[in-house]
PDB file of N, CA and C in Angstrom:
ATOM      1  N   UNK A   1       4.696  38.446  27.291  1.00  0.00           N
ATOM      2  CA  UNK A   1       5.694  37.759  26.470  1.00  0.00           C
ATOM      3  C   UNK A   1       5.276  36.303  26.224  1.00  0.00           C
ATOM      4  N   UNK A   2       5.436  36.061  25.011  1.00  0.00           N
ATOM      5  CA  UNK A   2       5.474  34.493  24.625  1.00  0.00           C
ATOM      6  C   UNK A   2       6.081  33.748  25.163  1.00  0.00           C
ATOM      7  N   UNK A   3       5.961  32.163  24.897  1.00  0.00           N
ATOM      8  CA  UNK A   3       6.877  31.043  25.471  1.00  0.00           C
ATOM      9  C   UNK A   3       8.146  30.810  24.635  1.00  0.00           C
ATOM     10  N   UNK A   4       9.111  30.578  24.787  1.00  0.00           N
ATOM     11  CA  UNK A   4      10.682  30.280  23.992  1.00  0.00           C
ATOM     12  C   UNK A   4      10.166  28.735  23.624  1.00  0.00           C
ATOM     13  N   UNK A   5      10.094  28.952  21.771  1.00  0.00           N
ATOM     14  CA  UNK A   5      10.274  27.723  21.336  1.00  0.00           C
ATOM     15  C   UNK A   5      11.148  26.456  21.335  1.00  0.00           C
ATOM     16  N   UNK A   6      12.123  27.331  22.227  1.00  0.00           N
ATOM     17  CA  UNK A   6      13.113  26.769  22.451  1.00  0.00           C
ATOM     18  C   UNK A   6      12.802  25.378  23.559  1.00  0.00           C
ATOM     19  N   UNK A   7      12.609  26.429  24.181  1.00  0.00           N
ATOM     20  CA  UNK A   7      11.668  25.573  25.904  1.00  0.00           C
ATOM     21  C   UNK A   7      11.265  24.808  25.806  1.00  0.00           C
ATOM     22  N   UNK A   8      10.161  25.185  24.880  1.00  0.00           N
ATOM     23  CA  UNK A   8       8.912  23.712  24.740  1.00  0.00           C
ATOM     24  C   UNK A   8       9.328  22.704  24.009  1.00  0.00           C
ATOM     25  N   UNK A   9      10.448  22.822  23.128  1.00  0.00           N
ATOM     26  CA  UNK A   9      11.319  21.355  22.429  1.00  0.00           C
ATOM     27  C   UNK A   9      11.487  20.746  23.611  1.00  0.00           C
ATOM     28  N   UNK A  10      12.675  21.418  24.444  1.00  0.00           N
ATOM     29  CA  UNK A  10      13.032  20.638  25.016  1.00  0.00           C
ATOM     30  C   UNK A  10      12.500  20.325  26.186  1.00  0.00           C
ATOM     31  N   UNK A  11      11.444  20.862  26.697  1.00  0.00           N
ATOM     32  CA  UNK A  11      10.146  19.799  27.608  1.00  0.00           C
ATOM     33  C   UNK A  11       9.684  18.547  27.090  1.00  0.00           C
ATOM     34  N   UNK A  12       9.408  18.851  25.391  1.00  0.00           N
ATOM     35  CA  UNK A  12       8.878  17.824  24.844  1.00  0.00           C
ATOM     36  C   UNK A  12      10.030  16.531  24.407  1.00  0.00           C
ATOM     37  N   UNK A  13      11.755  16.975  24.522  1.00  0.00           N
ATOM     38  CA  UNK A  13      11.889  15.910  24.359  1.00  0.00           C
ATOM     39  C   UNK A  13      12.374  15.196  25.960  1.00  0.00           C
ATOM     40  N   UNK A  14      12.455  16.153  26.963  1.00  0.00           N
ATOM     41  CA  UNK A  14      12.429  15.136  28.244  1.00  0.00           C
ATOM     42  C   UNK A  14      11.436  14.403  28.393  1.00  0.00           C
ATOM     43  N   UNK A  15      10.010  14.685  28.127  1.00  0.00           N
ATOM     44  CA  UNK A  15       8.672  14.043  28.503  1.00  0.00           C
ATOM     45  C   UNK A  15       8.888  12.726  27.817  1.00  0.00           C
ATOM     46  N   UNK A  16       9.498  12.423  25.900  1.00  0.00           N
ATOM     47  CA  UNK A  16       9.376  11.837  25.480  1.00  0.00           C
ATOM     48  C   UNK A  16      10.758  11.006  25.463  1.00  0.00           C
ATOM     49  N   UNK A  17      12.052  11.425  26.330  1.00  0.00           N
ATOM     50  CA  UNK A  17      12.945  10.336  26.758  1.00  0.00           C
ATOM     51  C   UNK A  17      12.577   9.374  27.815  1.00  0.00           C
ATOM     52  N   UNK A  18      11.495  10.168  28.574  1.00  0.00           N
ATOM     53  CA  UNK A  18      10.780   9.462  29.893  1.00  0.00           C
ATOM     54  C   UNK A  18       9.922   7.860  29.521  1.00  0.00           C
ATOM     55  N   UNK A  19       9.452   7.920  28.225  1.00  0.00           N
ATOM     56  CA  UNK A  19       8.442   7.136  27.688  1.00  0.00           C
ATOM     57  C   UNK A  19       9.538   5.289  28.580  1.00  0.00           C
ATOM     58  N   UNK A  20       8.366   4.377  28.390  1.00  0.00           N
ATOM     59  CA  UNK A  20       8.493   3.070  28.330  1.00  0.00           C
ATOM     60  C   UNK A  20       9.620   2.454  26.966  1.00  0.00           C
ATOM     61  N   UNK A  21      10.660   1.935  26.996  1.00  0.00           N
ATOM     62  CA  UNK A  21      11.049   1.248  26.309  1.00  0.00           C
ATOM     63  C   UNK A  21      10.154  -0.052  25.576  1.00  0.00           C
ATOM     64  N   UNK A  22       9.897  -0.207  24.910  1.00  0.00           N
ATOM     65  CA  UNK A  22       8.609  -0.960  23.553  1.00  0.00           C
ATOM     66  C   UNK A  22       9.522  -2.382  23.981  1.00  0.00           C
ATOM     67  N   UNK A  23       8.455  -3.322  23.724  1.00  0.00           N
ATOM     68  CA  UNK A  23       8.941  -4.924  24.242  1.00  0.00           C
ATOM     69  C   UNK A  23       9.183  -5.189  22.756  1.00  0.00           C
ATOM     70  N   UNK A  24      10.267  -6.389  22.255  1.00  0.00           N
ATOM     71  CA  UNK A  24      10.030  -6.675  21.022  1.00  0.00           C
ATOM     72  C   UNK A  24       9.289  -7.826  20.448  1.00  0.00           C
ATOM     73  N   UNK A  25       8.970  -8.127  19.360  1.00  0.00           N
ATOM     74  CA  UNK A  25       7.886  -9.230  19.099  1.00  0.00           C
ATOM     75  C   UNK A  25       8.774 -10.651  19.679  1.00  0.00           C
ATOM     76  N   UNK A  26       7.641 -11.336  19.898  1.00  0.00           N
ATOM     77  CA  UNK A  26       8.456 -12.538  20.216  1.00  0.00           C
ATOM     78  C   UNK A  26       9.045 -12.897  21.485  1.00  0.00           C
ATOM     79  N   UNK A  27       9.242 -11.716  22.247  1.00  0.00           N
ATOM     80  CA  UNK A  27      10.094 -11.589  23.252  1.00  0.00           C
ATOM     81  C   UNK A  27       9.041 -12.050  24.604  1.00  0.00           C
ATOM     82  N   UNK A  28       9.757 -12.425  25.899  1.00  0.00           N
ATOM     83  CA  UNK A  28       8.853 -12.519  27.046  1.00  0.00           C
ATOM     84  C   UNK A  28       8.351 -11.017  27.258  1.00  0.00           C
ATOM     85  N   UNK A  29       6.679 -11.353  27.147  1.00  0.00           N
ATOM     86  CA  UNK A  29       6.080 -10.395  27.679  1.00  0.00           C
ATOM     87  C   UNK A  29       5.647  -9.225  26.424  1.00  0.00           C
ATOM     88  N   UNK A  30       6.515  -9.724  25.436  1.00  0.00           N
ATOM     89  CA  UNK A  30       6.212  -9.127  24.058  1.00  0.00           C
ATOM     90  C   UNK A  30       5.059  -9.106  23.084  1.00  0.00           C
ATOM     91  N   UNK A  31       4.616  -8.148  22.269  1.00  0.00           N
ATOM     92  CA  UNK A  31       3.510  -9.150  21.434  1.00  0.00           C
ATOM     93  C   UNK A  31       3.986 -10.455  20.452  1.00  0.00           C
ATOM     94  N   UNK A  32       2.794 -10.941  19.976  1.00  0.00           N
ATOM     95  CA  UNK A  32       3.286 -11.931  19.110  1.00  0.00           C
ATOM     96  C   UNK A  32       3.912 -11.570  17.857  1.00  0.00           C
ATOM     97  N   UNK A  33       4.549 -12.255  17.423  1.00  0.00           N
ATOM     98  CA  UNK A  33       4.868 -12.194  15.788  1.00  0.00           C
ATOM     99  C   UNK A  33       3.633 -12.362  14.869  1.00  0.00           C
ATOM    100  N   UNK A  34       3.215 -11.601  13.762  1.00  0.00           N
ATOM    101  CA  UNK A  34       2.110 -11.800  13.287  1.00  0.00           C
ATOM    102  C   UNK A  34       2.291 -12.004  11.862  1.00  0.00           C
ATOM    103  N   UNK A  35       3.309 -10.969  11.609  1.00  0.00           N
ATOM    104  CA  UNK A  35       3.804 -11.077   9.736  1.00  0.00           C
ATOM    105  C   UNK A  35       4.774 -12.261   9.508  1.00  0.00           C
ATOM    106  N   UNK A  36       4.624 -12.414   8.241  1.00  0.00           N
ATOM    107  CA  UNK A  36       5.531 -13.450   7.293  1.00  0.00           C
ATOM    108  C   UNK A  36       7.140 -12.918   7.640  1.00  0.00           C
ATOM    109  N   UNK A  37       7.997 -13.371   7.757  1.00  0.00           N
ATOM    110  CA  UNK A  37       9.206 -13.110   7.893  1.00  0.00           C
ATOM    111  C   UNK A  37      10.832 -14.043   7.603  1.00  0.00           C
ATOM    112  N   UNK A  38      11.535 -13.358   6.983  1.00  0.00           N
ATOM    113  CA  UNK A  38      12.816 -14.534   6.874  1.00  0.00           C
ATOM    114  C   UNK A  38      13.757 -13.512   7.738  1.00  0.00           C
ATOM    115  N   UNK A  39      15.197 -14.515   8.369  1.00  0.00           N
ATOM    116  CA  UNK A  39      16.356 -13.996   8.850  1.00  0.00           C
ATOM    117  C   UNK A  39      17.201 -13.686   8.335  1.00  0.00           C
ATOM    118  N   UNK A  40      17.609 -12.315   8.182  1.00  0.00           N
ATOM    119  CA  UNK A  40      18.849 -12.164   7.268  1.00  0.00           C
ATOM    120  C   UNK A  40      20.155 -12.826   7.687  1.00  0.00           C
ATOM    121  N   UNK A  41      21.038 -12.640   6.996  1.00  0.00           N
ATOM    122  CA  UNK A  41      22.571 -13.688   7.330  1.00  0.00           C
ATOM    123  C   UNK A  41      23.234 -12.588   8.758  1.00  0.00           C
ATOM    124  N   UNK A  42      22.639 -11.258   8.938  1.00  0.00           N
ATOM    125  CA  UNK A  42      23.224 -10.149  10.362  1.00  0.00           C
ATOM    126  C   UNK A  42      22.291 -10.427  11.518  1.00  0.00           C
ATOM    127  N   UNK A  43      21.441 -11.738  11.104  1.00  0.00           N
ATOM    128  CA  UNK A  43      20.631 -12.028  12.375  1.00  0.00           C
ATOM    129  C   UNK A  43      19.048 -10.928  12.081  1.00  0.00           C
ATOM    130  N   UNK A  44      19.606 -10.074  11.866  1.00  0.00           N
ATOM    131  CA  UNK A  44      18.201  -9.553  11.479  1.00  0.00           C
ATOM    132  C   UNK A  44      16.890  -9.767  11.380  1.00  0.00           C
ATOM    133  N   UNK A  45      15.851  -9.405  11.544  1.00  0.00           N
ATOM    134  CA  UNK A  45      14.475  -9.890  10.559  1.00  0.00           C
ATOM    135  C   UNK A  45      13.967  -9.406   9.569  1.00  0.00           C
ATOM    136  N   UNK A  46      13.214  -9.737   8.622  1.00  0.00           N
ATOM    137  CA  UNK A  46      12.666  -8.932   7.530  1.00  0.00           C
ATOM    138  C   UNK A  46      11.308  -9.279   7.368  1.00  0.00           C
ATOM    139  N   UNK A  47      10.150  -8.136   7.633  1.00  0.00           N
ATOM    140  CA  UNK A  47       9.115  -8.836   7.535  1.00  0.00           C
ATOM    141  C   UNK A  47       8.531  -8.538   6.341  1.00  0.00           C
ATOM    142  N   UNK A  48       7.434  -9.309   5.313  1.00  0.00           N
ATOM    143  CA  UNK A  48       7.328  -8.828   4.269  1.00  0.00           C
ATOM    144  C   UNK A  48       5.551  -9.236   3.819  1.00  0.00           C
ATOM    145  N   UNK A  49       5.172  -9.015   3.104  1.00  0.00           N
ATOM    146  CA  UNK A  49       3.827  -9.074   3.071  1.00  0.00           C
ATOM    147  C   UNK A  49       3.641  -9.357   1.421  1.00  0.00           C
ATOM    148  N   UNK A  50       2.864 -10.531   1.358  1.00  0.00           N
ATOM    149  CA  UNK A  50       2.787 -10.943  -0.144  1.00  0.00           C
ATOM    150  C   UNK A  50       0.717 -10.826  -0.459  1.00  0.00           C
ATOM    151  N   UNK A  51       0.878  -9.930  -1.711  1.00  0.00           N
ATOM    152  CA  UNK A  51      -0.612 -10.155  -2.102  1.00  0.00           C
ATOM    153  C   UNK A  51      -0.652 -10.675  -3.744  1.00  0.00           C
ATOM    154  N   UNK A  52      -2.029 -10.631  -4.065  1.00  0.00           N
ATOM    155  CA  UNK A  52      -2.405 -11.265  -5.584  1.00  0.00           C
ATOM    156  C   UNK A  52      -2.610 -12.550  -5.536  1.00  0.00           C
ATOM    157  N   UNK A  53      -2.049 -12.888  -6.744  1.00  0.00           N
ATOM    158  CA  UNK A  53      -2.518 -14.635  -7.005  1.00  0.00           C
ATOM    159  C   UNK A  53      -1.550 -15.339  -6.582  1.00  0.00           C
ATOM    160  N   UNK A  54      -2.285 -16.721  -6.110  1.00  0.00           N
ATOM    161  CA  UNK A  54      -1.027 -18.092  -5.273  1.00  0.00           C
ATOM    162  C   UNK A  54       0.095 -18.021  -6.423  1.00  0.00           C
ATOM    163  N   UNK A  55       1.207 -18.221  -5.613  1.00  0.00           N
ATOM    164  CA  UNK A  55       2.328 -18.231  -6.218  1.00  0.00           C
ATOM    165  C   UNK A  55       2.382 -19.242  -7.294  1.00  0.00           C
ATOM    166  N   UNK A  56       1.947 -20.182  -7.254  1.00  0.00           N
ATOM    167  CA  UNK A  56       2.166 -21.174  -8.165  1.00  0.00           C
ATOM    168  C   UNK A  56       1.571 -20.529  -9.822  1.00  0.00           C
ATOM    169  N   UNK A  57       0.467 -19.660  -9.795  1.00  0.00           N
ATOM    170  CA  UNK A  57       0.100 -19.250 -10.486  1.00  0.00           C
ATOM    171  C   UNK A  57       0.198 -17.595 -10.924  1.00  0.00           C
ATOM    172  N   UNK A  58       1.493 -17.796 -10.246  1.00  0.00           N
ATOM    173  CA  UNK A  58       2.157 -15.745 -10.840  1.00  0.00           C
ATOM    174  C   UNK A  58       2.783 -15.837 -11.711  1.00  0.00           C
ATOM    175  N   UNK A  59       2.336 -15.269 -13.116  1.00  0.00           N
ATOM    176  CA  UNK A  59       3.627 -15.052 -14.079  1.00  0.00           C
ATOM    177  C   UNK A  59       4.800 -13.914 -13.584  1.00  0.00           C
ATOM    178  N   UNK A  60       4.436 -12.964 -13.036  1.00  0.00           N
ATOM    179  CA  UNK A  60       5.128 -11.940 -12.491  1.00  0.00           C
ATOM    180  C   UNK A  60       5.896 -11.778 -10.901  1.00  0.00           C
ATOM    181  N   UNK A  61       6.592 -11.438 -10.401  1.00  0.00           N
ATOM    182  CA  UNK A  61       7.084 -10.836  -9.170  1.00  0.00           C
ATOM    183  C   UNK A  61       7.880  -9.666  -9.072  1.00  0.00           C
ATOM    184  N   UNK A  62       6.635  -9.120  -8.457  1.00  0.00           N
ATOM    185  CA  UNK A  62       7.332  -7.525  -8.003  1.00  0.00           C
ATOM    186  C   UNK A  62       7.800  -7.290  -6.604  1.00  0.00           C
ATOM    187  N   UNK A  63       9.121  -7.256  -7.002  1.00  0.00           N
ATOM    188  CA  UNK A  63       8.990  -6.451  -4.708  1.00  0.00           C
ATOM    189  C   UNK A  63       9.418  -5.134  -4.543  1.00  0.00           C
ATOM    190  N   UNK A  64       8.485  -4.536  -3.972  1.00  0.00           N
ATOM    191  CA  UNK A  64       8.249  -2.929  -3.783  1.00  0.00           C
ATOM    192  C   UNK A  64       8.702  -2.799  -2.413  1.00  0.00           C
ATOM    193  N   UNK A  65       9.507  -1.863  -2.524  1.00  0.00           N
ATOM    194  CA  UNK A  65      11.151  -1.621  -1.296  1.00  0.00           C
ATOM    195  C   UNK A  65      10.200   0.266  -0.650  1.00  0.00           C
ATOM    196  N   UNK A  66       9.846  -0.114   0.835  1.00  0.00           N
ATOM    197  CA  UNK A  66       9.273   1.061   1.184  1.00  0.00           C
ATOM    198  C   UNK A  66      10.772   1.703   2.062  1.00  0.00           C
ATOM    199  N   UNK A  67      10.044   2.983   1.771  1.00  0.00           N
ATOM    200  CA  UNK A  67      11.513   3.993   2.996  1.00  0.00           C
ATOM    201  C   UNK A  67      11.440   3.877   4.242  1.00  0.00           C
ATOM    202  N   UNK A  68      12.002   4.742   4.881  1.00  0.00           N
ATOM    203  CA  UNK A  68      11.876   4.520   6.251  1.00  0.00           C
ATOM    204  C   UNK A  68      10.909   4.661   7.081  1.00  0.00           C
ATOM    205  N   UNK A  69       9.899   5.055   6.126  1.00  0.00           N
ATOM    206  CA  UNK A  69       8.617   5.543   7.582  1.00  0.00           C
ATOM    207  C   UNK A  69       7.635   4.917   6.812  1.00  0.00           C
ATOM    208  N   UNK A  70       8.116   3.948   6.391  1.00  0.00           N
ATOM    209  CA  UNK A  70       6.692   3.339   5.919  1.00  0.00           C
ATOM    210  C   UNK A  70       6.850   1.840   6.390  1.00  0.00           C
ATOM    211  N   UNK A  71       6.075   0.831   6.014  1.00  0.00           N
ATOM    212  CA  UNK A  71       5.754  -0.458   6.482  1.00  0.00           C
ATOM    213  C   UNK A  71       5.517  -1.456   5.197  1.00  0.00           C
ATOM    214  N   UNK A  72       6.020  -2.677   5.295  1.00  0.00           N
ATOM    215  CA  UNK A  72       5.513  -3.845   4.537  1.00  0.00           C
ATOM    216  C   UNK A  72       3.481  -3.740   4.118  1.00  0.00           C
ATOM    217  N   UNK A  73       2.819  -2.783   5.129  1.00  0.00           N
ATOM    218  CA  UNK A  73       1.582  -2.709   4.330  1.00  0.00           C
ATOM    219  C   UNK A  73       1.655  -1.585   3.737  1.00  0.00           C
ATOM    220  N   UNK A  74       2.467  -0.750   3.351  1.00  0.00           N
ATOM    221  CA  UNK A  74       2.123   0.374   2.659  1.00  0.00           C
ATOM    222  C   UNK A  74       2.731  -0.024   0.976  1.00  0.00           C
ATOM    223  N   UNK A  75       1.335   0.070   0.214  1.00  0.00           N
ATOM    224  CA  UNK A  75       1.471  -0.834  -1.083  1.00  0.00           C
ATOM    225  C   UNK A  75       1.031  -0.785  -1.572  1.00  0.00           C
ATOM    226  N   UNK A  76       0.865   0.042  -2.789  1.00  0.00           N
ATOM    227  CA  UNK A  76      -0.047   0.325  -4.213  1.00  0.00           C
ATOM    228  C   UNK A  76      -0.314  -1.036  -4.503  1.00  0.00           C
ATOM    229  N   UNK A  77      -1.901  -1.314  -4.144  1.00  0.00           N
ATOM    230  CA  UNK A  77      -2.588  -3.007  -4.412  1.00  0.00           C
ATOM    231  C   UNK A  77      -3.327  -2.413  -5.523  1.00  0.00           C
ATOM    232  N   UNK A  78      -2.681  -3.437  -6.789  1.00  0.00           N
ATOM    233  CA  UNK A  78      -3.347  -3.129  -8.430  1.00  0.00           C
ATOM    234  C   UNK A  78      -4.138  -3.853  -8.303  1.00  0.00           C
ATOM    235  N   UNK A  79      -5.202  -3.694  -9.468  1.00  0.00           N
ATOM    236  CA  UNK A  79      -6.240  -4.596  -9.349  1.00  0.00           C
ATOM    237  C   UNK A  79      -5.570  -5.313 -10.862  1.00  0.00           C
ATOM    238  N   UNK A  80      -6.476  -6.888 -11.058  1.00  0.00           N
ATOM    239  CA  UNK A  80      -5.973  -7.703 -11.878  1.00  0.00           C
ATOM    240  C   UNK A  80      -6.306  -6.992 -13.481  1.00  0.00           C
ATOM    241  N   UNK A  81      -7.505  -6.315 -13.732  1.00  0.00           N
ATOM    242  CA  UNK A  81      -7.862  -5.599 -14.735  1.00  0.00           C
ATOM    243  C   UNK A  81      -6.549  -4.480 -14.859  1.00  0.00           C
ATOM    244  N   UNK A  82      -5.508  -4.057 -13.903  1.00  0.00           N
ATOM    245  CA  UNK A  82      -4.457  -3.195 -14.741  1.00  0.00           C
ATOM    246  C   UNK A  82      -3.509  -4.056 -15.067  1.00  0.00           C
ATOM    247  N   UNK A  83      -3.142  -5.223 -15.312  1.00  0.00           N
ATOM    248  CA  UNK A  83      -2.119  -5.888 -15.953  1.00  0.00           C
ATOM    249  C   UNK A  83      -2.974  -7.166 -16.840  1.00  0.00           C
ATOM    250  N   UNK A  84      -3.515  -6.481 -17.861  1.00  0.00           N
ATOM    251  CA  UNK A  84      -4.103  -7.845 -18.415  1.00  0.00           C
ATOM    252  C   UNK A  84      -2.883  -8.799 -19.491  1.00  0.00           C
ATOM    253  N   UNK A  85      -2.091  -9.193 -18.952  1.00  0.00           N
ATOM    254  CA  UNK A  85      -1.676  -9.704 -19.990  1.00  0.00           C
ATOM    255  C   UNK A  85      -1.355 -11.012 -19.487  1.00  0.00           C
TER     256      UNK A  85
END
């Protein structure tokens, strides 16, 4: 007889309630803060990642809003030849 798929969920999620609680950035003993970031008004953080040309010299601003399983680097980087204008 096989193993109950059942079983092995839930081995796998005791093993993985067992894990270390993650330090947060900034924090004692934490890693550092590394990204650009502002505070929202809920205390929050928001970290965000800016590419292309110095601001002083952008005709344009785009901000591209990722879902939940993605990150401030996950980011269709155009090259300057697709927006010639």
């Amino acid at each position: 007889m096989g193993e109950d798929p059942c079983s092995q969920h839930g081995n796998f999620s005791r093993q993985s309630g067992s894990a270390q609680k993650s330090k947060l950035c900034d924090s004692l003993g934490g890693p550092p803060v590394t990204a650009q970031r502002i505070r929202l008004k809920d205390g929050r953080w928001l970290a965000y990642s800016e590419t292309g040309v110095p601001r002083d010299k952008a005709k344009f601003k785009i901000i591209l809003a990722h879902g939940f399983t993605g990150s401030r680097l996950d980011l269709l980087r155009a090259s300057p030849v697709t927006f010639p204008f």
